[in-house]
PDB file of N, CA and C in Angstrom:
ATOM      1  N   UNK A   1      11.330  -8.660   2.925  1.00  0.00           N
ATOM      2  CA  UNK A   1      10.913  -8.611   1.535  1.00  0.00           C
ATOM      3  C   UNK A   1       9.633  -9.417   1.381  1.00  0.00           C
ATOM      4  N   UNK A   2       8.463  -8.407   0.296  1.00  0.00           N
ATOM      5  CA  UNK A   2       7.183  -9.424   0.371  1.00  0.00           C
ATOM      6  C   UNK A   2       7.497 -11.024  -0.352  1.00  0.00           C
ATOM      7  N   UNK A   3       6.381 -11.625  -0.196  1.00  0.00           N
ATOM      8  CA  UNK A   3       6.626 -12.955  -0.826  1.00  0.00           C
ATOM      9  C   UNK A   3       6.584 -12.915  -2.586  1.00  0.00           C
ATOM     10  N   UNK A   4       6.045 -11.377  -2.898  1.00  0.00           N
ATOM     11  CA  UNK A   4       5.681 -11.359  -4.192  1.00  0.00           C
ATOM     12  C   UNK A   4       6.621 -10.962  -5.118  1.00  0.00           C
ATOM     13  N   UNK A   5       7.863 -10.324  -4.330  1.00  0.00           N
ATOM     14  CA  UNK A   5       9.085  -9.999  -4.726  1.00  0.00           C
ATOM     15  C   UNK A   5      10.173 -11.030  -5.379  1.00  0.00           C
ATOM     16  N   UNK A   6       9.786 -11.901  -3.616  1.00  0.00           N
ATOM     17  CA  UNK A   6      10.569 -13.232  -3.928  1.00  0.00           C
ATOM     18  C   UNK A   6      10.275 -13.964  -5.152  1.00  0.00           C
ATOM     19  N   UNK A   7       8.838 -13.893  -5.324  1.00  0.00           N
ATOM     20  CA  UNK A   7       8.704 -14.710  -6.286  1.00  0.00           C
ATOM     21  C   UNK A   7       8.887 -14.288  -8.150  1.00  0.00           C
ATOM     22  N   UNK A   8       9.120 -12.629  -7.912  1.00  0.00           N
ATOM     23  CA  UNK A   8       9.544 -12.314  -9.167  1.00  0.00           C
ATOM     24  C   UNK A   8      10.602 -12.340  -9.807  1.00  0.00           C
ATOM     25  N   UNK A   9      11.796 -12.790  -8.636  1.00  0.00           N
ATOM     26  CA  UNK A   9      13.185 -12.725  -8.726  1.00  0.00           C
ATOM     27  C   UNK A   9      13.355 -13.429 -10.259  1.00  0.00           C
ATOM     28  N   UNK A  10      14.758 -13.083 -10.496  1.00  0.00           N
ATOM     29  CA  UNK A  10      14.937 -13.417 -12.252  1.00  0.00           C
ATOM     30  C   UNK A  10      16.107 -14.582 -11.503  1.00  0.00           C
ATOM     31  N   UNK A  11      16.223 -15.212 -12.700  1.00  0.00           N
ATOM     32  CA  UNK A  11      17.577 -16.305 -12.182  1.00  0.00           C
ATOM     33  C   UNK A  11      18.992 -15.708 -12.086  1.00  0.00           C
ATOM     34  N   UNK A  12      19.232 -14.117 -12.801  1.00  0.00           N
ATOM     35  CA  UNK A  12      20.259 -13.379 -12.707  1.00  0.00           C
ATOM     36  C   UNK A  12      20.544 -13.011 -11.256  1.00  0.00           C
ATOM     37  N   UNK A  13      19.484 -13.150 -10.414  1.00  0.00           N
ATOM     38  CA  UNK A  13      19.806 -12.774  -8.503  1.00  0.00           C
ATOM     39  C   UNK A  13      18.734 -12.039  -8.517  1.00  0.00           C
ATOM     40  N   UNK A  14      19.486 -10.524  -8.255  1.00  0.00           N
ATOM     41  CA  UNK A  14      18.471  -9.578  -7.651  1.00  0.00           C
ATOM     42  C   UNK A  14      17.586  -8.675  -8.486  1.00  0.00           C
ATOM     43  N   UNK A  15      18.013  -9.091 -10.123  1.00  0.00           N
ATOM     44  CA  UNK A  15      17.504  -8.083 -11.008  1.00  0.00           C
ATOM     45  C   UNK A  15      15.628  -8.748 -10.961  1.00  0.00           C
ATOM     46  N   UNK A  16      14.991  -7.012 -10.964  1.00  0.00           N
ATOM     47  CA  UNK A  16      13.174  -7.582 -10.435  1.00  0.00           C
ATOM     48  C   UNK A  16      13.214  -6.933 -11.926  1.00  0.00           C
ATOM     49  N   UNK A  17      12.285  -6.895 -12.486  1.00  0.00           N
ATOM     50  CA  UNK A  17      11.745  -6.508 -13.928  1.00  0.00           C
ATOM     51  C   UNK A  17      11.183  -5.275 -13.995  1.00  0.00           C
ATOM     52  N   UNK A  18      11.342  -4.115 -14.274  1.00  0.00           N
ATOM     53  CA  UNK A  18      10.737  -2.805 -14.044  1.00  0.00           C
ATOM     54  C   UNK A  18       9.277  -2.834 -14.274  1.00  0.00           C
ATOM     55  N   UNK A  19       9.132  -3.387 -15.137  1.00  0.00           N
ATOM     56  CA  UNK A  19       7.090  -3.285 -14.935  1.00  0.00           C
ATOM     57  C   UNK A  19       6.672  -3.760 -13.848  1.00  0.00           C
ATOM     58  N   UNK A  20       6.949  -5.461 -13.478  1.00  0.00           N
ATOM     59  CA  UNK A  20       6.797  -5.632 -11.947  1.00  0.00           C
ATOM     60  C   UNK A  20       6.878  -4.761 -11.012  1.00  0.00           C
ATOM     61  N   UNK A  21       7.876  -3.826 -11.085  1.00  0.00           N
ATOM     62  CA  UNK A  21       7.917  -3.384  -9.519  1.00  0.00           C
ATOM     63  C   UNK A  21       7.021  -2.525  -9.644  1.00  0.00           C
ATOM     64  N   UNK A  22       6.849  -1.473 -11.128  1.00  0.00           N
ATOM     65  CA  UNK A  22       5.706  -0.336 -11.342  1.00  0.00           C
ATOM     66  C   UNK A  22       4.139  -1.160 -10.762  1.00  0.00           C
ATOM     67  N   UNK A  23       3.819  -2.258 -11.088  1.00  0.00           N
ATOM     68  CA  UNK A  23       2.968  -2.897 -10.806  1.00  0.00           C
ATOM     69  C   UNK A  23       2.561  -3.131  -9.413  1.00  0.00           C
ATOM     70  N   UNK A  24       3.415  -3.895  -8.878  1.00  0.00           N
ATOM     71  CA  UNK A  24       3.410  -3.367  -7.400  1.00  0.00           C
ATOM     72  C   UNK A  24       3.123  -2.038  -6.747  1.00  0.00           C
ATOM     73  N   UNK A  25       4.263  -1.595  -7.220  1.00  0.00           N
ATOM     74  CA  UNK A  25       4.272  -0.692  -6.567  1.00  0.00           C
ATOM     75  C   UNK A  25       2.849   0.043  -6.799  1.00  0.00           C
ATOM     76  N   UNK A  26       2.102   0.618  -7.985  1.00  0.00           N
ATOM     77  CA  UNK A  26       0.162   0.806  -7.951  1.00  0.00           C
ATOM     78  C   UNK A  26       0.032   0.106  -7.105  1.00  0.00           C
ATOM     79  N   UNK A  27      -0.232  -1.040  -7.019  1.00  0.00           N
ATOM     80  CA  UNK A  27      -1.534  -1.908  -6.574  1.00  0.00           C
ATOM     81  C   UNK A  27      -1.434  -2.097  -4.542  1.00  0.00           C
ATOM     82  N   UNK A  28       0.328  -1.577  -4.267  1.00  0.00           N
ATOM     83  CA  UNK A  28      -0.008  -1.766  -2.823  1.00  0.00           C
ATOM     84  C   UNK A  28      -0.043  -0.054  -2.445  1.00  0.00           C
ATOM     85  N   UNK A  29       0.057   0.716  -3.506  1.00  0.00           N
ATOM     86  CA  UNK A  29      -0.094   2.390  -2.709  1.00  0.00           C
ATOM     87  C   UNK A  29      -2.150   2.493  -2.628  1.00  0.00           C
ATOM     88  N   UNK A  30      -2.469   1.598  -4.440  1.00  0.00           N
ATOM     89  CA  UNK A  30      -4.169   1.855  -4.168  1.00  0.00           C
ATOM     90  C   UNK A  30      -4.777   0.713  -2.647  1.00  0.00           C
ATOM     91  N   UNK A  31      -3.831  -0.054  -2.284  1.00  0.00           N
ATOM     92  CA  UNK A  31      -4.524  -0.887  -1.429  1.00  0.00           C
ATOM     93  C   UNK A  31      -4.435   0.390   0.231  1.00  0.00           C
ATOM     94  N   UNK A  32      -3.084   0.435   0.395  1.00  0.00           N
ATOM     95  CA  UNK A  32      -3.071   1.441   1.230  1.00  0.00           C
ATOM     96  C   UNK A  32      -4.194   2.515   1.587  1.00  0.00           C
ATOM     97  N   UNK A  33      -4.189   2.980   0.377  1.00  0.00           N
ATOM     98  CA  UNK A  33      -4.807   4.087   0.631  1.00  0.00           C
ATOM     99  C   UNK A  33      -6.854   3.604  -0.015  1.00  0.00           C
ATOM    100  N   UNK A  34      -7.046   2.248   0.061  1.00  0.00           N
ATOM    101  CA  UNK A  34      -8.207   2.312  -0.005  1.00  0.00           C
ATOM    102  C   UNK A  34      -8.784   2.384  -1.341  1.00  0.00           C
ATOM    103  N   UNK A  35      -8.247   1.820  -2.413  1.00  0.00           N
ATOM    104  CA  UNK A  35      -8.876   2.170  -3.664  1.00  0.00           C
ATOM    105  C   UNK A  35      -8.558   3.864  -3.799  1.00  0.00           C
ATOM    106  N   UNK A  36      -8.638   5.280  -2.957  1.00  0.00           N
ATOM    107  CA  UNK A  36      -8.140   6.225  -3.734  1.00  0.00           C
ATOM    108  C   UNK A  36      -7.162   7.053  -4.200  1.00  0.00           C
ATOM    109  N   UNK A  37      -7.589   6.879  -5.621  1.00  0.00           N
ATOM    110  CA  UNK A  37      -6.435   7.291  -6.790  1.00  0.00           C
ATOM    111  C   UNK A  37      -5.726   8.413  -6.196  1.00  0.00           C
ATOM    112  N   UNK A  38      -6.656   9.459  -5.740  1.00  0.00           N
ATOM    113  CA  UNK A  38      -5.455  10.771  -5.768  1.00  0.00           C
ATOM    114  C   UNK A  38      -4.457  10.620  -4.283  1.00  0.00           C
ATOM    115  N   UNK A  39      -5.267   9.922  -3.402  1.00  0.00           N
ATOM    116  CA  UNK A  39      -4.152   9.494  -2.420  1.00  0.00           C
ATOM    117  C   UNK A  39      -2.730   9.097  -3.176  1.00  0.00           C
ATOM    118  N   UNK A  40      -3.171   8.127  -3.435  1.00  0.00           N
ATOM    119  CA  UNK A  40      -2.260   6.805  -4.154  1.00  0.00           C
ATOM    120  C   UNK A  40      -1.224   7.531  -4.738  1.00  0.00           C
ATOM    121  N   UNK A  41      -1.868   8.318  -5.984  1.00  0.00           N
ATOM    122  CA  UNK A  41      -0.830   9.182  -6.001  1.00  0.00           C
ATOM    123  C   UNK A  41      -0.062  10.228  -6.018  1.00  0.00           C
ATOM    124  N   UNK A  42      -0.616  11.050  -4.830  1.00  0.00           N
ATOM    125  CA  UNK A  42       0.301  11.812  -4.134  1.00  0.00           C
ATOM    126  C   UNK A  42       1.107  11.191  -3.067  1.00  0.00           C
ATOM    127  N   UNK A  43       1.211   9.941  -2.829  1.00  0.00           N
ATOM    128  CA  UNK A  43       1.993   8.998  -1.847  1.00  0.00           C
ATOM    129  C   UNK A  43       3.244   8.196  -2.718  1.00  0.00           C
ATOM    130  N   UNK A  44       2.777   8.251  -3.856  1.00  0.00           N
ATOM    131  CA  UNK A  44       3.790   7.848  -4.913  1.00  0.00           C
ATOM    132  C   UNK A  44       4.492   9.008  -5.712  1.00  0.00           C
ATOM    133  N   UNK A  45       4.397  10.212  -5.552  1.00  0.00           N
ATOM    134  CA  UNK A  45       4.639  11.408  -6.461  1.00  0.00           C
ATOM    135  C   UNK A  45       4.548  11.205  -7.622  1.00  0.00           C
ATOM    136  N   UNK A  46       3.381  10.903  -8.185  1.00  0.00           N
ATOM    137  CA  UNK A  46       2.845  10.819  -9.416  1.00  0.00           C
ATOM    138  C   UNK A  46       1.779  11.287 -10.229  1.00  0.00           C
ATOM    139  N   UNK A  47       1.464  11.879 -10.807  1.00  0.00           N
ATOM    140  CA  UNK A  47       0.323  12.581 -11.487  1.00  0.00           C
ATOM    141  C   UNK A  47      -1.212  11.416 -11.168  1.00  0.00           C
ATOM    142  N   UNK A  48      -2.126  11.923 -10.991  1.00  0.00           N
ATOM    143  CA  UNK A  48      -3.647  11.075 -10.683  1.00  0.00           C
ATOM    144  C   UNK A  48      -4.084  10.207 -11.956  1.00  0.00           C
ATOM    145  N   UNK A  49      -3.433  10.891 -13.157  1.00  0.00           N
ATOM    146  CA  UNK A  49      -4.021  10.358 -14.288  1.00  0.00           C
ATOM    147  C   UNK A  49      -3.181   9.017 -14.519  1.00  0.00           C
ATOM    148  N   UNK A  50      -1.843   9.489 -14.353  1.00  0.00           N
ATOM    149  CA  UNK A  50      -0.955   8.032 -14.430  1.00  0.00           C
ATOM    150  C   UNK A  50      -1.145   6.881 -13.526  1.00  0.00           C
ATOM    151  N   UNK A  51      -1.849   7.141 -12.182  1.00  0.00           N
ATOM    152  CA  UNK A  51      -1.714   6.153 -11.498  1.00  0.00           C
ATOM    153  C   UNK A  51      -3.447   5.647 -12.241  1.00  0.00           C
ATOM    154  N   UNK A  52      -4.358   6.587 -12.854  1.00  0.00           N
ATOM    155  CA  UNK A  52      -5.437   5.691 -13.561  1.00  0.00           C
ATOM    156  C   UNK A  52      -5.153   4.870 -14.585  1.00  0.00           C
ATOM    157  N   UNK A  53      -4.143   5.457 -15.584  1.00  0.00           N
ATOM    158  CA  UNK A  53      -3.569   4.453 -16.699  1.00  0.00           C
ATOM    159  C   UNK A  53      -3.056   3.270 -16.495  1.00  0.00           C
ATOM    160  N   UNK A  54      -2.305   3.419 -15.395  1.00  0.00           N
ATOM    161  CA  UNK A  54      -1.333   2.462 -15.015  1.00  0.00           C
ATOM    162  C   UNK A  54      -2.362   1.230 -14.559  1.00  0.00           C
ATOM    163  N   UNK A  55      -3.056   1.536 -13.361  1.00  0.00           N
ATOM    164  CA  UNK A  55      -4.197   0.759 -12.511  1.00  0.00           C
ATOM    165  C   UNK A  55      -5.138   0.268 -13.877  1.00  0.00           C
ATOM    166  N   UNK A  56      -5.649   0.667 -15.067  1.00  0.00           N
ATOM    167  CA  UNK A  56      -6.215   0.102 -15.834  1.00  0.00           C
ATOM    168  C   UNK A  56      -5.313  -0.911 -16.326  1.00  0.00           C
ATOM    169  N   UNK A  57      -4.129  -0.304 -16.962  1.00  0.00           N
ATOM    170  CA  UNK A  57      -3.168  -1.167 -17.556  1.00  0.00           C
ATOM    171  C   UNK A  57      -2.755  -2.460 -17.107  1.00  0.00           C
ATOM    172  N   UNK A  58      -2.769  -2.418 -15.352  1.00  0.00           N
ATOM    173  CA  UNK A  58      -2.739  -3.917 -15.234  1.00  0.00           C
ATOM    174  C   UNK A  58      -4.130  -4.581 -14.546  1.00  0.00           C
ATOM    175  N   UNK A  59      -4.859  -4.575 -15.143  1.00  0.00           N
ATOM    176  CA  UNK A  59      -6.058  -4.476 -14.862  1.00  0.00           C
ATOM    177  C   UNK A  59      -6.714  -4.219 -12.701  1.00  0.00           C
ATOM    178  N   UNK A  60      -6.016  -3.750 -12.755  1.00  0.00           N
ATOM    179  CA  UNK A  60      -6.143  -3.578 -10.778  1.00  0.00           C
ATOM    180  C   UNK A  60      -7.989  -2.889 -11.022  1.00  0.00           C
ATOM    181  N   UNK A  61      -8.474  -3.686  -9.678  1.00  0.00           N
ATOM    182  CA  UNK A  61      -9.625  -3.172  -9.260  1.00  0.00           C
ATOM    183  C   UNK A  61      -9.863  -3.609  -7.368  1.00  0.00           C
ATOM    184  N   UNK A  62     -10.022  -2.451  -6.865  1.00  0.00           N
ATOM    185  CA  UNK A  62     -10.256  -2.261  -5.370  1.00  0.00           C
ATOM    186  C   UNK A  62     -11.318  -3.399  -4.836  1.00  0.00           C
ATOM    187  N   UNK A  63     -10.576  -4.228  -4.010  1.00  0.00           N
ATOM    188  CA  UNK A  63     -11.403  -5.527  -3.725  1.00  0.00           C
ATOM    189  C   UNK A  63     -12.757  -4.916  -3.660  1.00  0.00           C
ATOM    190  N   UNK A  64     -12.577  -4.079  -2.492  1.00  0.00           N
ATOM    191  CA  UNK A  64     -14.246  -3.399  -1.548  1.00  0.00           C
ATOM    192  C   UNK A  64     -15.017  -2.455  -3.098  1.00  0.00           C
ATOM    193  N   UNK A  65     -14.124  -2.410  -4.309  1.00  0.00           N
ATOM    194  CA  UNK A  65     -15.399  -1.792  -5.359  1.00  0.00           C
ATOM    195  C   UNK A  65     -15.533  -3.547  -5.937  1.00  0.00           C
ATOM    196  N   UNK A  66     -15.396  -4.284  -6.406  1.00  0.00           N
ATOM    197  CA  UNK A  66     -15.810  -5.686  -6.361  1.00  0.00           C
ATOM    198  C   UNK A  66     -16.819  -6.227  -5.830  1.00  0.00           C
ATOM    199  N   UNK A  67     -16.684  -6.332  -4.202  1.00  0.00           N
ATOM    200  CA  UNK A  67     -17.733  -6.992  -3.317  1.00  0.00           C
ATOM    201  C   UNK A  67     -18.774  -5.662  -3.368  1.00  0.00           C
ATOM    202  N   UNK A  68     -18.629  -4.455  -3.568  1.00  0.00           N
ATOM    203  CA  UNK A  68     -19.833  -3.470  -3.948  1.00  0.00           C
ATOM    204  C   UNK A  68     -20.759  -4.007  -5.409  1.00  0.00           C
ATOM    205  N   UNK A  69     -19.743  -4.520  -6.367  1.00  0.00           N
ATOM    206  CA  UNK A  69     -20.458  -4.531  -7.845  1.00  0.00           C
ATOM    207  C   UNK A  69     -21.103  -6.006  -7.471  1.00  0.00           C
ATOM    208  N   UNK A  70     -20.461  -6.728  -6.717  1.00  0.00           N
ATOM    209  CA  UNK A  70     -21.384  -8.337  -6.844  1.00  0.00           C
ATOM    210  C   UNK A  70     -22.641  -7.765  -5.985  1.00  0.00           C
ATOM    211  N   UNK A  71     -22.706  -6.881  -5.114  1.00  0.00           N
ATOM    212  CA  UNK A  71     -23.656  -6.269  -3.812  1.00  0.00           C
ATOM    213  C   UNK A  71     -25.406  -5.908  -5.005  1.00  0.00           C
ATOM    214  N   UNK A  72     -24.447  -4.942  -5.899  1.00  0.00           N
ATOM    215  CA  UNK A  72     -25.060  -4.108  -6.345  1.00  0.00           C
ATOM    216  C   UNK A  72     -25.806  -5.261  -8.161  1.00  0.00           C
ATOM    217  N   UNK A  73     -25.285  -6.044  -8.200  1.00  0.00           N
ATOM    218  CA  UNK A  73     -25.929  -7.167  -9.156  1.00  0.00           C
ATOM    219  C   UNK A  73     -27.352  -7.570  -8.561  1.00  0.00           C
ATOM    220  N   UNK A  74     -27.109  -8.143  -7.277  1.00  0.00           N
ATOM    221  CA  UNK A  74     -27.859  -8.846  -6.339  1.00  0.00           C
ATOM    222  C   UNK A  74     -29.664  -7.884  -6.103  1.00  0.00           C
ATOM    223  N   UNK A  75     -28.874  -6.620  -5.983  1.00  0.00           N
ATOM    224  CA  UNK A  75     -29.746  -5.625  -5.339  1.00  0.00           C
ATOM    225  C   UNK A  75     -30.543  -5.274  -6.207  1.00  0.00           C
ATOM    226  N   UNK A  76     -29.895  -4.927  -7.477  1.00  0.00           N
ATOM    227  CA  UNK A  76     -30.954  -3.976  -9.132  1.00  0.00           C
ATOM    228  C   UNK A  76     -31.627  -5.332  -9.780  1.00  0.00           C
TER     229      UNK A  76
END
């Protein structure tokens, strides 16, 4: 089990919080697959648009588009 699991645990035991795990669960299918969405989610069986709502909703952004936008500050 990741460490991030562990650390969501509720004091009830094993109950995890359903947004948490939705949360997770985005942010390690977009890491997997590289920042892309339609990978992401067709690996999750989920519509492309939901895994964009969702990925906005908790504000997720792809490290490597990050170190591109600080790249691209530097450069213009």
């Amino acid at each position: 089990m990741s460490g991030f699991l562990k650390s969501i645990r509720q004091p009830l035991g094993d109950i995890l919080r359903l947004d948490e795990v939705k949360r997770q669960a985005i942010v390690d299918a977009l890491d997997k697959c590289r920042g892309n969405y339609c990978l992401a989610a067709r690996s999750l069986g989920i519509g492309k648009t939901t895994v964009y709502r969702m990925a906005r909703q908790y504000n997720y952004q792809h490290p490597q588009t990050q170190e591109q936008q600080s790249v691209d500050r530097f450069v213009t």
